[in-house]
N, C-alpha and C. Protein backbone atom coordinates (compact mmCIF):
# COMPACT_ATOMS: atom_id res chain seq x y z
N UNK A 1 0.85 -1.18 0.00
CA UNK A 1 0.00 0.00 0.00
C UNK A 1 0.89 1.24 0.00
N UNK A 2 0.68 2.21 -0.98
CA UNK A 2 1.70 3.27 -1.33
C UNK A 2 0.83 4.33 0.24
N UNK A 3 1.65 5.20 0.75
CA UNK A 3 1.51 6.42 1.90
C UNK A 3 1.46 7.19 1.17
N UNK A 4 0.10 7.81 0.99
CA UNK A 4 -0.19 9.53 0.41
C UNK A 4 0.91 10.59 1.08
N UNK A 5 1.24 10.38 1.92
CA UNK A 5 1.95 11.82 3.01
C UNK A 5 2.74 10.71 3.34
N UNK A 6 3.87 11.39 2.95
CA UNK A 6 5.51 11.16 3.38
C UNK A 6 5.84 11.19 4.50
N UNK A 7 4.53 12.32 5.06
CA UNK A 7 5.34 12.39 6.70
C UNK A 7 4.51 11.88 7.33
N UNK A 8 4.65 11.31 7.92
CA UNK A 8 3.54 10.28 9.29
C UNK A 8 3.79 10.09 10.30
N UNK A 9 4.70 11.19 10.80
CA UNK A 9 4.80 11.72 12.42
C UNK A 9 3.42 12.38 13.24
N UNK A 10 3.02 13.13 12.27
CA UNK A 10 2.04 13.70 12.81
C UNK A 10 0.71 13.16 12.76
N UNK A 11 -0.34 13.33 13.79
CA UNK A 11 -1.26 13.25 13.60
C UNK A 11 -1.98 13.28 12.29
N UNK A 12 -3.18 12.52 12.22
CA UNK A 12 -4.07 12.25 11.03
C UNK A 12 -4.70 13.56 11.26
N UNK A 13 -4.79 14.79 10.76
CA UNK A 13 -6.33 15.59 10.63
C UNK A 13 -6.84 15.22 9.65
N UNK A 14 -8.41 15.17 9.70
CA UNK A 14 -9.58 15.04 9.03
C UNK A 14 -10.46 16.40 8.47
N UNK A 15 -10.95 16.11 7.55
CA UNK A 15 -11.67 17.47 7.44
C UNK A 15 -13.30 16.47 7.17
N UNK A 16 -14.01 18.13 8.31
CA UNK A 16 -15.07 17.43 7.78
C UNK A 16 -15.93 18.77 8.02
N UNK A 17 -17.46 18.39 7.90
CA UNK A 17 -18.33 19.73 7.42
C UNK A 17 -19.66 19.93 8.53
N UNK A 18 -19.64 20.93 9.04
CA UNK A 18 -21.20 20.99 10.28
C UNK A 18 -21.96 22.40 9.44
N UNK A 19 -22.99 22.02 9.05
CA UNK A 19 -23.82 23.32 8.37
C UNK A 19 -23.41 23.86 7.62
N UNK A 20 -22.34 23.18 6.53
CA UNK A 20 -21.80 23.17 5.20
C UNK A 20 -20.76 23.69 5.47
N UNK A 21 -20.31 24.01 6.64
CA UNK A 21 -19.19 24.89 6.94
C UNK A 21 -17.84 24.18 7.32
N UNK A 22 -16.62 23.75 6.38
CA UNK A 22 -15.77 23.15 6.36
C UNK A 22 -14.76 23.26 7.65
N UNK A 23 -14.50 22.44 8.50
CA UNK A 23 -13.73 22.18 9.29
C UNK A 23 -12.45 21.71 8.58
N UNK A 24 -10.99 21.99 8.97
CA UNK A 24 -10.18 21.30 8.82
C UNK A 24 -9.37 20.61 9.71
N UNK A 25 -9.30 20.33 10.94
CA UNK A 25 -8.51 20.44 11.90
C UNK A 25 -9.73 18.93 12.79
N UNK A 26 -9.58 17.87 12.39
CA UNK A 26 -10.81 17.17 13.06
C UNK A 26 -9.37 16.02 13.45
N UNK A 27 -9.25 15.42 14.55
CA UNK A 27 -8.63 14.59 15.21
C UNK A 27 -9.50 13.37 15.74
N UNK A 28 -8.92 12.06 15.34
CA UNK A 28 -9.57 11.19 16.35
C UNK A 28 -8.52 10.78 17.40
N UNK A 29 -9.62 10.70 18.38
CA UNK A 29 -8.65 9.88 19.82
C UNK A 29 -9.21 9.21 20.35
N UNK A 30 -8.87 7.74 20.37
CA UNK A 30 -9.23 6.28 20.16
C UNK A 30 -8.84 6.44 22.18
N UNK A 31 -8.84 7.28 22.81
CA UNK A 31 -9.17 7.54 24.15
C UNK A 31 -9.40 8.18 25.05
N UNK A 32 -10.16 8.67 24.22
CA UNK A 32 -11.46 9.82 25.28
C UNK A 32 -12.74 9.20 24.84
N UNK A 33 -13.68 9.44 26.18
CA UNK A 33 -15.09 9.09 26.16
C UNK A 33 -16.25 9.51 25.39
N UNK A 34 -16.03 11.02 25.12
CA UNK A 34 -16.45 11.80 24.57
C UNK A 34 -15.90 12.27 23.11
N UNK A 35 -17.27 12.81 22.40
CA UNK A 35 -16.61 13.59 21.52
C UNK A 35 -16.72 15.13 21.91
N UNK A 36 -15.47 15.78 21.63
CA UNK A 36 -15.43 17.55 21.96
C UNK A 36 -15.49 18.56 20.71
N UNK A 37 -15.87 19.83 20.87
CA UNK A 37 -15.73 20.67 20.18
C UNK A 37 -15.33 22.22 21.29
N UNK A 38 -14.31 23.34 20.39
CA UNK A 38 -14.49 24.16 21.15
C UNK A 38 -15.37 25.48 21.12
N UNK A 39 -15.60 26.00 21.85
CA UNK A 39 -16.78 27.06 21.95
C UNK A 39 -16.34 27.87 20.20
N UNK A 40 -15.30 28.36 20.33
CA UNK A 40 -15.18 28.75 18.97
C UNK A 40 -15.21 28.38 18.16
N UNK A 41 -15.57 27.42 18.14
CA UNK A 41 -15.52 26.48 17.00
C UNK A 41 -17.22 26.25 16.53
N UNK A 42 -17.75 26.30 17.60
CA UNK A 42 -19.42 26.67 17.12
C UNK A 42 -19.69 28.12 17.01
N UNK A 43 -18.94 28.84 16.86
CA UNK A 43 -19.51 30.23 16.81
C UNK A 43 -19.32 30.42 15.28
N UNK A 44 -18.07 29.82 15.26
CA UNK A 44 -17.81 29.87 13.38
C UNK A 44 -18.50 29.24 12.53
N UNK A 45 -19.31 27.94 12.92
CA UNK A 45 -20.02 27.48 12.09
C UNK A 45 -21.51 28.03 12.47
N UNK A 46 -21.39 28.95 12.77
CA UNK A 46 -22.67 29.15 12.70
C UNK A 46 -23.95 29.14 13.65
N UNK A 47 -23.52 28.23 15.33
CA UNK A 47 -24.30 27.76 16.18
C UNK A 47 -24.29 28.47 17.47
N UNK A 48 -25.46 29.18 18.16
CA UNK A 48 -25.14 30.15 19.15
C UNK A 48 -25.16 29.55 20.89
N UNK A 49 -24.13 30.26 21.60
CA UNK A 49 -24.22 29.20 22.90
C UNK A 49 -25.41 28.77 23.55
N UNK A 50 -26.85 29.84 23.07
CA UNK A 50 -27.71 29.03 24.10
C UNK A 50 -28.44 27.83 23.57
N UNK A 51 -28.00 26.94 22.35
CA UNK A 51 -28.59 26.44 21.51
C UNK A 51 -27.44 24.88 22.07
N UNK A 52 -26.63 25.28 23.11
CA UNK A 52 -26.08 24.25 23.73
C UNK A 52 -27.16 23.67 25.25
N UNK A 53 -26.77 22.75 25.29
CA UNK A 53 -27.70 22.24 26.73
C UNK A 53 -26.76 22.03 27.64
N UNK A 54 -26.95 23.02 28.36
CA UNK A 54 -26.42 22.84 30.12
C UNK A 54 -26.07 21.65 30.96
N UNK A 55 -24.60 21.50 30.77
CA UNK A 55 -24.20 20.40 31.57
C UNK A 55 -22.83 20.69 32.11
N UNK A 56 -22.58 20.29 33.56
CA UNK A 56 -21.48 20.38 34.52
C UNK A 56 -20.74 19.01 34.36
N UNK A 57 -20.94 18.99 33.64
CA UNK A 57 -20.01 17.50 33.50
C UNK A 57 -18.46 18.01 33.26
N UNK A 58 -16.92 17.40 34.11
CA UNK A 58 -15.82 17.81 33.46
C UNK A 58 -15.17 17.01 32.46
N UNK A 59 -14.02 17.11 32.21
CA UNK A 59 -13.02 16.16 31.65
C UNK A 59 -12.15 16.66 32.13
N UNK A 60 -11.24 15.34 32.45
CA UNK A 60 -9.91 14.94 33.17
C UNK A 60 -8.99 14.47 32.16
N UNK A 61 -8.14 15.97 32.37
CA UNK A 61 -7.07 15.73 30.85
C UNK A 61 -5.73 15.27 31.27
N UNK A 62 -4.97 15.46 30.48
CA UNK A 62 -3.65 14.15 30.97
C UNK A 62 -2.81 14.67 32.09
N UNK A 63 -2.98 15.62 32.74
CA UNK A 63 -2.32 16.40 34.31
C UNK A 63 -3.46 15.93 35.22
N UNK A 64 -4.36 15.29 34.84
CA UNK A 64 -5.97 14.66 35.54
C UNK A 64 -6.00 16.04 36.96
N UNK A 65 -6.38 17.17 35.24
CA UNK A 65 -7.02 17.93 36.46
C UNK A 65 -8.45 18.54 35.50
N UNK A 66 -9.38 18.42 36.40
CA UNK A 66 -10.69 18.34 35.43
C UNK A 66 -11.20 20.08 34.94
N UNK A 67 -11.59 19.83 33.63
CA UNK A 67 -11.97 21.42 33.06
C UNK A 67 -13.81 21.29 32.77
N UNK A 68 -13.81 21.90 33.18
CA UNK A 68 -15.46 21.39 33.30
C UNK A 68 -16.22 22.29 31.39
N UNK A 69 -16.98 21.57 31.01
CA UNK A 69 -17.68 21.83 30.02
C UNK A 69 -18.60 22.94 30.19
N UNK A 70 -18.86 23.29 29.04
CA UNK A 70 -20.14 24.28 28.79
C UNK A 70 -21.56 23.61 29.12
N UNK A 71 -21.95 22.68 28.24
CA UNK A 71 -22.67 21.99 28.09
C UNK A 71 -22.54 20.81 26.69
N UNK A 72 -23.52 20.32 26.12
CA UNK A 72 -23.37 19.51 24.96
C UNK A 72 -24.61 19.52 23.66
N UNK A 73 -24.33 19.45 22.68
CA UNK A 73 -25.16 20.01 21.86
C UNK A 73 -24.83 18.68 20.56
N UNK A 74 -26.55 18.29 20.22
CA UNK A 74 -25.69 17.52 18.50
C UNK A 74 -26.28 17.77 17.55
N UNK A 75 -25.55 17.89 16.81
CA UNK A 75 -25.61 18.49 15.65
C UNK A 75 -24.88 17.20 14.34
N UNK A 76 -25.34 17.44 13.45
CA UNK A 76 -25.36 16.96 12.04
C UNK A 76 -23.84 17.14 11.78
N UNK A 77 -22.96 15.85 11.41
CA UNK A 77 -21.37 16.04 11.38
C UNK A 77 -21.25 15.17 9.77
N UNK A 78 -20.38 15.93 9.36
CA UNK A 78 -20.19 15.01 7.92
C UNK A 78 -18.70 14.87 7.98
N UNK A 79 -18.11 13.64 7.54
CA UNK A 79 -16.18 13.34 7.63
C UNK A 79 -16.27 12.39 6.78
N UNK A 80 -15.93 13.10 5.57
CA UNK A 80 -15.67 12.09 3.91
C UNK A 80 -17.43 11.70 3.85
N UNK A 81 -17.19 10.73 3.44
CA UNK A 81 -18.75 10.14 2.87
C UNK A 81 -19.50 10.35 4.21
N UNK A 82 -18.78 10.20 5.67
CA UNK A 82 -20.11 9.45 6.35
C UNK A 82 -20.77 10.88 7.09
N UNK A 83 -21.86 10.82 7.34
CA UNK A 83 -22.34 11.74 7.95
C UNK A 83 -23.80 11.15 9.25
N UNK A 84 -23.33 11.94 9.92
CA UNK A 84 -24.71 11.48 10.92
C UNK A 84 -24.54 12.78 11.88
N UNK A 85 -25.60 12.45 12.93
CA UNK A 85 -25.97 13.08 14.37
C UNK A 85 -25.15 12.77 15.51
N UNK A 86 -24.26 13.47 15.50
CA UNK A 86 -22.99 13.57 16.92
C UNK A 86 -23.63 14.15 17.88
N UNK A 87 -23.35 13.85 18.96
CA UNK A 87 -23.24 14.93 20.12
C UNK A 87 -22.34 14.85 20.36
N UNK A 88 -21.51 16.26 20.81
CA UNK A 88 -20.36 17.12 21.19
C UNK A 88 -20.61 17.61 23.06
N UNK A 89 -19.59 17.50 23.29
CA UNK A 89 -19.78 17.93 24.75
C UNK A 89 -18.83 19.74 24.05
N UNK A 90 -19.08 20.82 24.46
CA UNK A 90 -18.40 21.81 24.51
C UNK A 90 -17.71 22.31 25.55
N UNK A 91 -16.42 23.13 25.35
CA UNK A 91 -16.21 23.41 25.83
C UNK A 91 -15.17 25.04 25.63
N UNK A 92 -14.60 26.18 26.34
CA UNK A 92 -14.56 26.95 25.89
C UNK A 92 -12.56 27.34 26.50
N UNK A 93 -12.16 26.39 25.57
CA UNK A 93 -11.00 26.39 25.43
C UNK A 93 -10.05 26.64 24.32
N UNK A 94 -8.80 26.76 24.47
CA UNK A 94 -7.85 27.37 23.42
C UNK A 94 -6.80 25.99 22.69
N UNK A 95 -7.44 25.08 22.13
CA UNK A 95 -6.70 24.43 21.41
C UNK A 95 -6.28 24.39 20.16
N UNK A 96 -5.42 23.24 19.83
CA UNK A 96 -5.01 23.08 18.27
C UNK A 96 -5.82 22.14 17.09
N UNK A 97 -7.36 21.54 18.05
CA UNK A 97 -7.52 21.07 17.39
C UNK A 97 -9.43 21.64 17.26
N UNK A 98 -9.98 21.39 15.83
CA UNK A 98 -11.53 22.15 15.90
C UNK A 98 -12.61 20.94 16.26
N UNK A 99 -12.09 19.65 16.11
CA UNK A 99 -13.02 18.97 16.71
C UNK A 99 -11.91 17.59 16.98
N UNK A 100 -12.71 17.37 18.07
CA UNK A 100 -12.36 15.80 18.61
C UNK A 100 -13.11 14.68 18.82
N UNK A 101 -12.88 13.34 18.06
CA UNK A 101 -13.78 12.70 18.05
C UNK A 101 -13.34 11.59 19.27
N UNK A 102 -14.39 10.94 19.63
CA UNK A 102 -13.72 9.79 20.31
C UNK A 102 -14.58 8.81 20.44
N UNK A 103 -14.88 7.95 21.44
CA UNK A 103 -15.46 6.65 21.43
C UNK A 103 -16.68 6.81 20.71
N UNK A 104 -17.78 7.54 21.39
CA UNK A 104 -19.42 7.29 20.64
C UNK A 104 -19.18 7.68 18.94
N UNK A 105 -18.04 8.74 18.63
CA UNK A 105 -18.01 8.55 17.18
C UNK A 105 -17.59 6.87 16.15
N UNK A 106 -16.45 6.55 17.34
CA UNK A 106 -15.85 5.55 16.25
C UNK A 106 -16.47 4.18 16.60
N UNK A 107 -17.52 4.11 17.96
CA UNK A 107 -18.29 3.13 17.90
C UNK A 107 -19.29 2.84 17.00
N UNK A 108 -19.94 4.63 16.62
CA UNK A 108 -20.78 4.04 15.63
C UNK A 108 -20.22 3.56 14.66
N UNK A 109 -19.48 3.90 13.93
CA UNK A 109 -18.83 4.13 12.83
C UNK A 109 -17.96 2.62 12.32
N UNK A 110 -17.30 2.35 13.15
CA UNK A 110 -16.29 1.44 13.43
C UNK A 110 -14.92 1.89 12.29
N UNK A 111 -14.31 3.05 12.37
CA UNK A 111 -13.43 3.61 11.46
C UNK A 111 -11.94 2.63 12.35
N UNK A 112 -10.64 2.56 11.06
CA UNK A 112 -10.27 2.52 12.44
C UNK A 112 -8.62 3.19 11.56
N UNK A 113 -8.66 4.50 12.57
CA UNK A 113 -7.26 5.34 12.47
C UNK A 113 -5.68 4.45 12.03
N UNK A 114 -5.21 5.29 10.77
CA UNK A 114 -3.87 5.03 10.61
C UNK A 114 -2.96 6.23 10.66
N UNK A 115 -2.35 6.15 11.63
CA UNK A 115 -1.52 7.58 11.51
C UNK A 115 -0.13 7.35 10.43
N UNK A 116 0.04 6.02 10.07
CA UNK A 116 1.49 6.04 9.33
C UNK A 116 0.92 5.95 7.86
N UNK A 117 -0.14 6.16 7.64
CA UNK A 117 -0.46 6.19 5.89
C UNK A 117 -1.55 7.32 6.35
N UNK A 118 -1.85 8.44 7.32
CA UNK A 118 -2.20 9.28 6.92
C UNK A 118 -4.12 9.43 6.73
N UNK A 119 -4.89 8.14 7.33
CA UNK A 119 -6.02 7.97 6.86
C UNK A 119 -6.82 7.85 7.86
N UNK A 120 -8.02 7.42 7.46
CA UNK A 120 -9.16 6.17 8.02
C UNK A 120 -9.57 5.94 7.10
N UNK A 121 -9.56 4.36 7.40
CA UNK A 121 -10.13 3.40 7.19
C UNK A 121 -11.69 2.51 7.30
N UNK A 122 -12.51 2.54 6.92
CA UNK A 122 -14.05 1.79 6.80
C UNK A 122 -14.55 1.42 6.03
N UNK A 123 -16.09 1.21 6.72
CA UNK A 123 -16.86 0.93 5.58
C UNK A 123 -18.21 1.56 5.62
N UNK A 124 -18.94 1.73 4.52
CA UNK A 124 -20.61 2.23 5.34
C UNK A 124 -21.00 0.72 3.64
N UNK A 125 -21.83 -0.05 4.90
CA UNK A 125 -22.41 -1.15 4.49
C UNK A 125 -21.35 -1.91 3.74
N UNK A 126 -21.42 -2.34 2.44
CA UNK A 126 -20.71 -3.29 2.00
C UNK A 126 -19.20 -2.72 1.18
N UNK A 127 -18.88 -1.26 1.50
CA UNK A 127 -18.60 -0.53 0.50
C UNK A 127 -16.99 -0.05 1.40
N UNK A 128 -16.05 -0.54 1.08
CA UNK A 128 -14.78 -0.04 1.66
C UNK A 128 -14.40 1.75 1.76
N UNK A 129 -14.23 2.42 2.43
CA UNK A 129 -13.87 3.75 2.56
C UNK A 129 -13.00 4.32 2.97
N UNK A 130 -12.14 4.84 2.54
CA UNK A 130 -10.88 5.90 3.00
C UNK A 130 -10.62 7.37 3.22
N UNK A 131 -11.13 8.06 4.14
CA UNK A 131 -10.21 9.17 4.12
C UNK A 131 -9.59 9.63 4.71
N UNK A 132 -8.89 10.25 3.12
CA UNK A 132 -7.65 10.85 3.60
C UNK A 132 -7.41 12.13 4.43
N UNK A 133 -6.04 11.89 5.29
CA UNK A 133 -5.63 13.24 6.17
C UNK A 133 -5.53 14.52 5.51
N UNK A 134 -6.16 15.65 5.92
CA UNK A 134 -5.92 17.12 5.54
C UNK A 134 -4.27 17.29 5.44
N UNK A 135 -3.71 17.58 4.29
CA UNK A 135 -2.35 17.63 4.02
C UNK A 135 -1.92 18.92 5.04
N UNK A 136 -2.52 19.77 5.00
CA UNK A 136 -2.05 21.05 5.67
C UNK A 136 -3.46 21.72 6.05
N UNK A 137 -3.29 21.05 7.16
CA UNK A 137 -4.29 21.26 8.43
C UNK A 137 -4.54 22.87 8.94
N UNK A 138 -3.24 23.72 8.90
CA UNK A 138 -3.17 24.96 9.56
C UNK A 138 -2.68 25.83 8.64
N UNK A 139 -3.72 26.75 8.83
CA UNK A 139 -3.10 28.01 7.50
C UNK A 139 -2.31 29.01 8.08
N UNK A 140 -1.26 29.66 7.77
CA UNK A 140 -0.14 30.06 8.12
C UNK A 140 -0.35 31.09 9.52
N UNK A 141 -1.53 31.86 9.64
CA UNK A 141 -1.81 32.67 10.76
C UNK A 141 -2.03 31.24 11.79
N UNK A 142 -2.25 30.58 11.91
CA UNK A 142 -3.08 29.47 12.93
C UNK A 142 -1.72 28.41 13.17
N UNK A 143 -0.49 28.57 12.37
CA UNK A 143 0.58 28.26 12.56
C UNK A 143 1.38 28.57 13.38
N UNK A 144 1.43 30.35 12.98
CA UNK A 144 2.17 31.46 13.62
C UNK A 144 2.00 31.76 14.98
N UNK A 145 0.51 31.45 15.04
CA UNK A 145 -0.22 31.14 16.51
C UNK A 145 0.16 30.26 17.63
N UNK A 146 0.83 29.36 17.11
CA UNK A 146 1.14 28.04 17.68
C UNK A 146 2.71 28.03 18.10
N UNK A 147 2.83 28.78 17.13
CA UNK A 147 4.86 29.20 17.65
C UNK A 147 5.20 29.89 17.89
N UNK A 148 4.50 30.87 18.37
CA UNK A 148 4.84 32.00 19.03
C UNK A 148 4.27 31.84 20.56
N UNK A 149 3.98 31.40 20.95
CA UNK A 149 4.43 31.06 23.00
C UNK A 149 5.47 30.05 22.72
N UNK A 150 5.87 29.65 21.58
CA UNK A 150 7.14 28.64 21.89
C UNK A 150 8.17 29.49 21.69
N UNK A 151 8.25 30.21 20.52
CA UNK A 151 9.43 31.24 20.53
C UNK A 151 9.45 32.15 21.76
N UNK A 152 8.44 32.43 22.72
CA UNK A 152 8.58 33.81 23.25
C UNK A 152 9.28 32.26 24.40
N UNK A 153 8.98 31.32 25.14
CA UNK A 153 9.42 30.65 26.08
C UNK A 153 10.85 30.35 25.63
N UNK A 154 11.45 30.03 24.47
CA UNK A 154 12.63 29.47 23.83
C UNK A 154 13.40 30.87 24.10
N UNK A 155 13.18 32.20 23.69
CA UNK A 155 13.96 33.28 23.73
C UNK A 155 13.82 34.10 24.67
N UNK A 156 12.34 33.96 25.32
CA UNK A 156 12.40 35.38 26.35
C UNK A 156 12.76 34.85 27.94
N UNK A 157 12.52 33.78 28.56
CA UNK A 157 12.32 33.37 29.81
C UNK A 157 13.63 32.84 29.75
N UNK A 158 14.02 33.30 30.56
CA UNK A 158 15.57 33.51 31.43
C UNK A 158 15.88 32.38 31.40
N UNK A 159 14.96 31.48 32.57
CA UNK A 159 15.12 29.86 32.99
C UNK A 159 15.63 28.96 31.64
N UNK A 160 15.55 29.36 30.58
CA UNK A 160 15.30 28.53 29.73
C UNK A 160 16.80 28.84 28.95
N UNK A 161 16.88 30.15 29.07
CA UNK A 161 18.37 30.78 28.26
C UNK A 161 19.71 30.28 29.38
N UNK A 162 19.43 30.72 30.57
CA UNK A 162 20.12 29.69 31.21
C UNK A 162 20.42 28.06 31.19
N UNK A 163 19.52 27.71 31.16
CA UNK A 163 19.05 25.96 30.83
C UNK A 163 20.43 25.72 29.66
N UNK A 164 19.86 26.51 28.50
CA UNK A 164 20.55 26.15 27.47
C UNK A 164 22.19 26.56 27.05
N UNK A 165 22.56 27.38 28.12
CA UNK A 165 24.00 27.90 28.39
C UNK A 165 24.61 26.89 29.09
N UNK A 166 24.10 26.46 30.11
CA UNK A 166 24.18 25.40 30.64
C UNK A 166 24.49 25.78 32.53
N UNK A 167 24.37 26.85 32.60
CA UNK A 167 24.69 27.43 33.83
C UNK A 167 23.74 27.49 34.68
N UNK A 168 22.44 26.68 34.62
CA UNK A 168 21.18 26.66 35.86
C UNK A 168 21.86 26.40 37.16
């Protein structure tokens, strides 16, 4: 089997579509309970917060310290051919990724993630399906975004210029 993307360090992003409105940045994680979205991320497509339903439920992220949700809302999700009715737990945080899928997605579904060829893998009924990873997930502002608290920690914070002189 030939690898579309040469590079297969990185994560698979997916692109997929909520109210015709193209997502690029869709991640699965084959271990979380939930599927997530972030608050901004419904404002762009189109969906307003009170149209979420009120829930205190948290999640316990990998420092297992819990960030509690907005609430959860579902909405109509399309990723390559398949499309159905997700519910999303929200929440109103600053990540790298616009949606996260996890168990109730890939249970229905039964997809199952390749990060070294770049895909997923399925089927809907008798019919084999592939898609492929968003080649370039982040457009250059949403890049710039992402490396710049690394440049300002790499160059501005002392601890770190020390660190690397070697004189801590």
């Amino acid at each position: 089997m030939e690898v579309p993307y040469h590079d297969h360090r990185c994560p698979p992003f997916l692109e997929a579509q909520i109210n015709e409105v193209f997502v690029r940045r869709v991640l699965i994680d084959i271990g979380i309970l939930v599927n997530l979205i972030p608050l901004q991320v419904l404002t762009v497509v189109g969906i307003a917060r009170h149209s979420i339903t009120q829930s205190d439920t948290p999640i316990i992220g990998f420092s297992n310290i819990a960030i509690p949700t907005i609430g959860y809302i579902q909405m109509d999700l399309k990723v390559g051919p398949v499309r159905s009715s997700t519910v999303f737990y929200a929440m109103d945080v600053n990540v790298s990724y616009d949606i996260l899928l996890g168990h109730p997605w890939l249970n229905k579904h039964r997809p199952i993630p390749s990060t070294y060829h770049q895909c997923v893998n399925g089927r809907i009924g008798n019919i084999v399906i592939r898609i492929l990873g968003n080649q370039f997930p982040f457009d250059i502002l949403s890049f710039m975004m992402i490396l710049l608290p690394l440049a300002r920690m790499l160059f501005l914070d002392q601890s770190v210029l020390l660190c690397c002189n070697g004189k801590k």
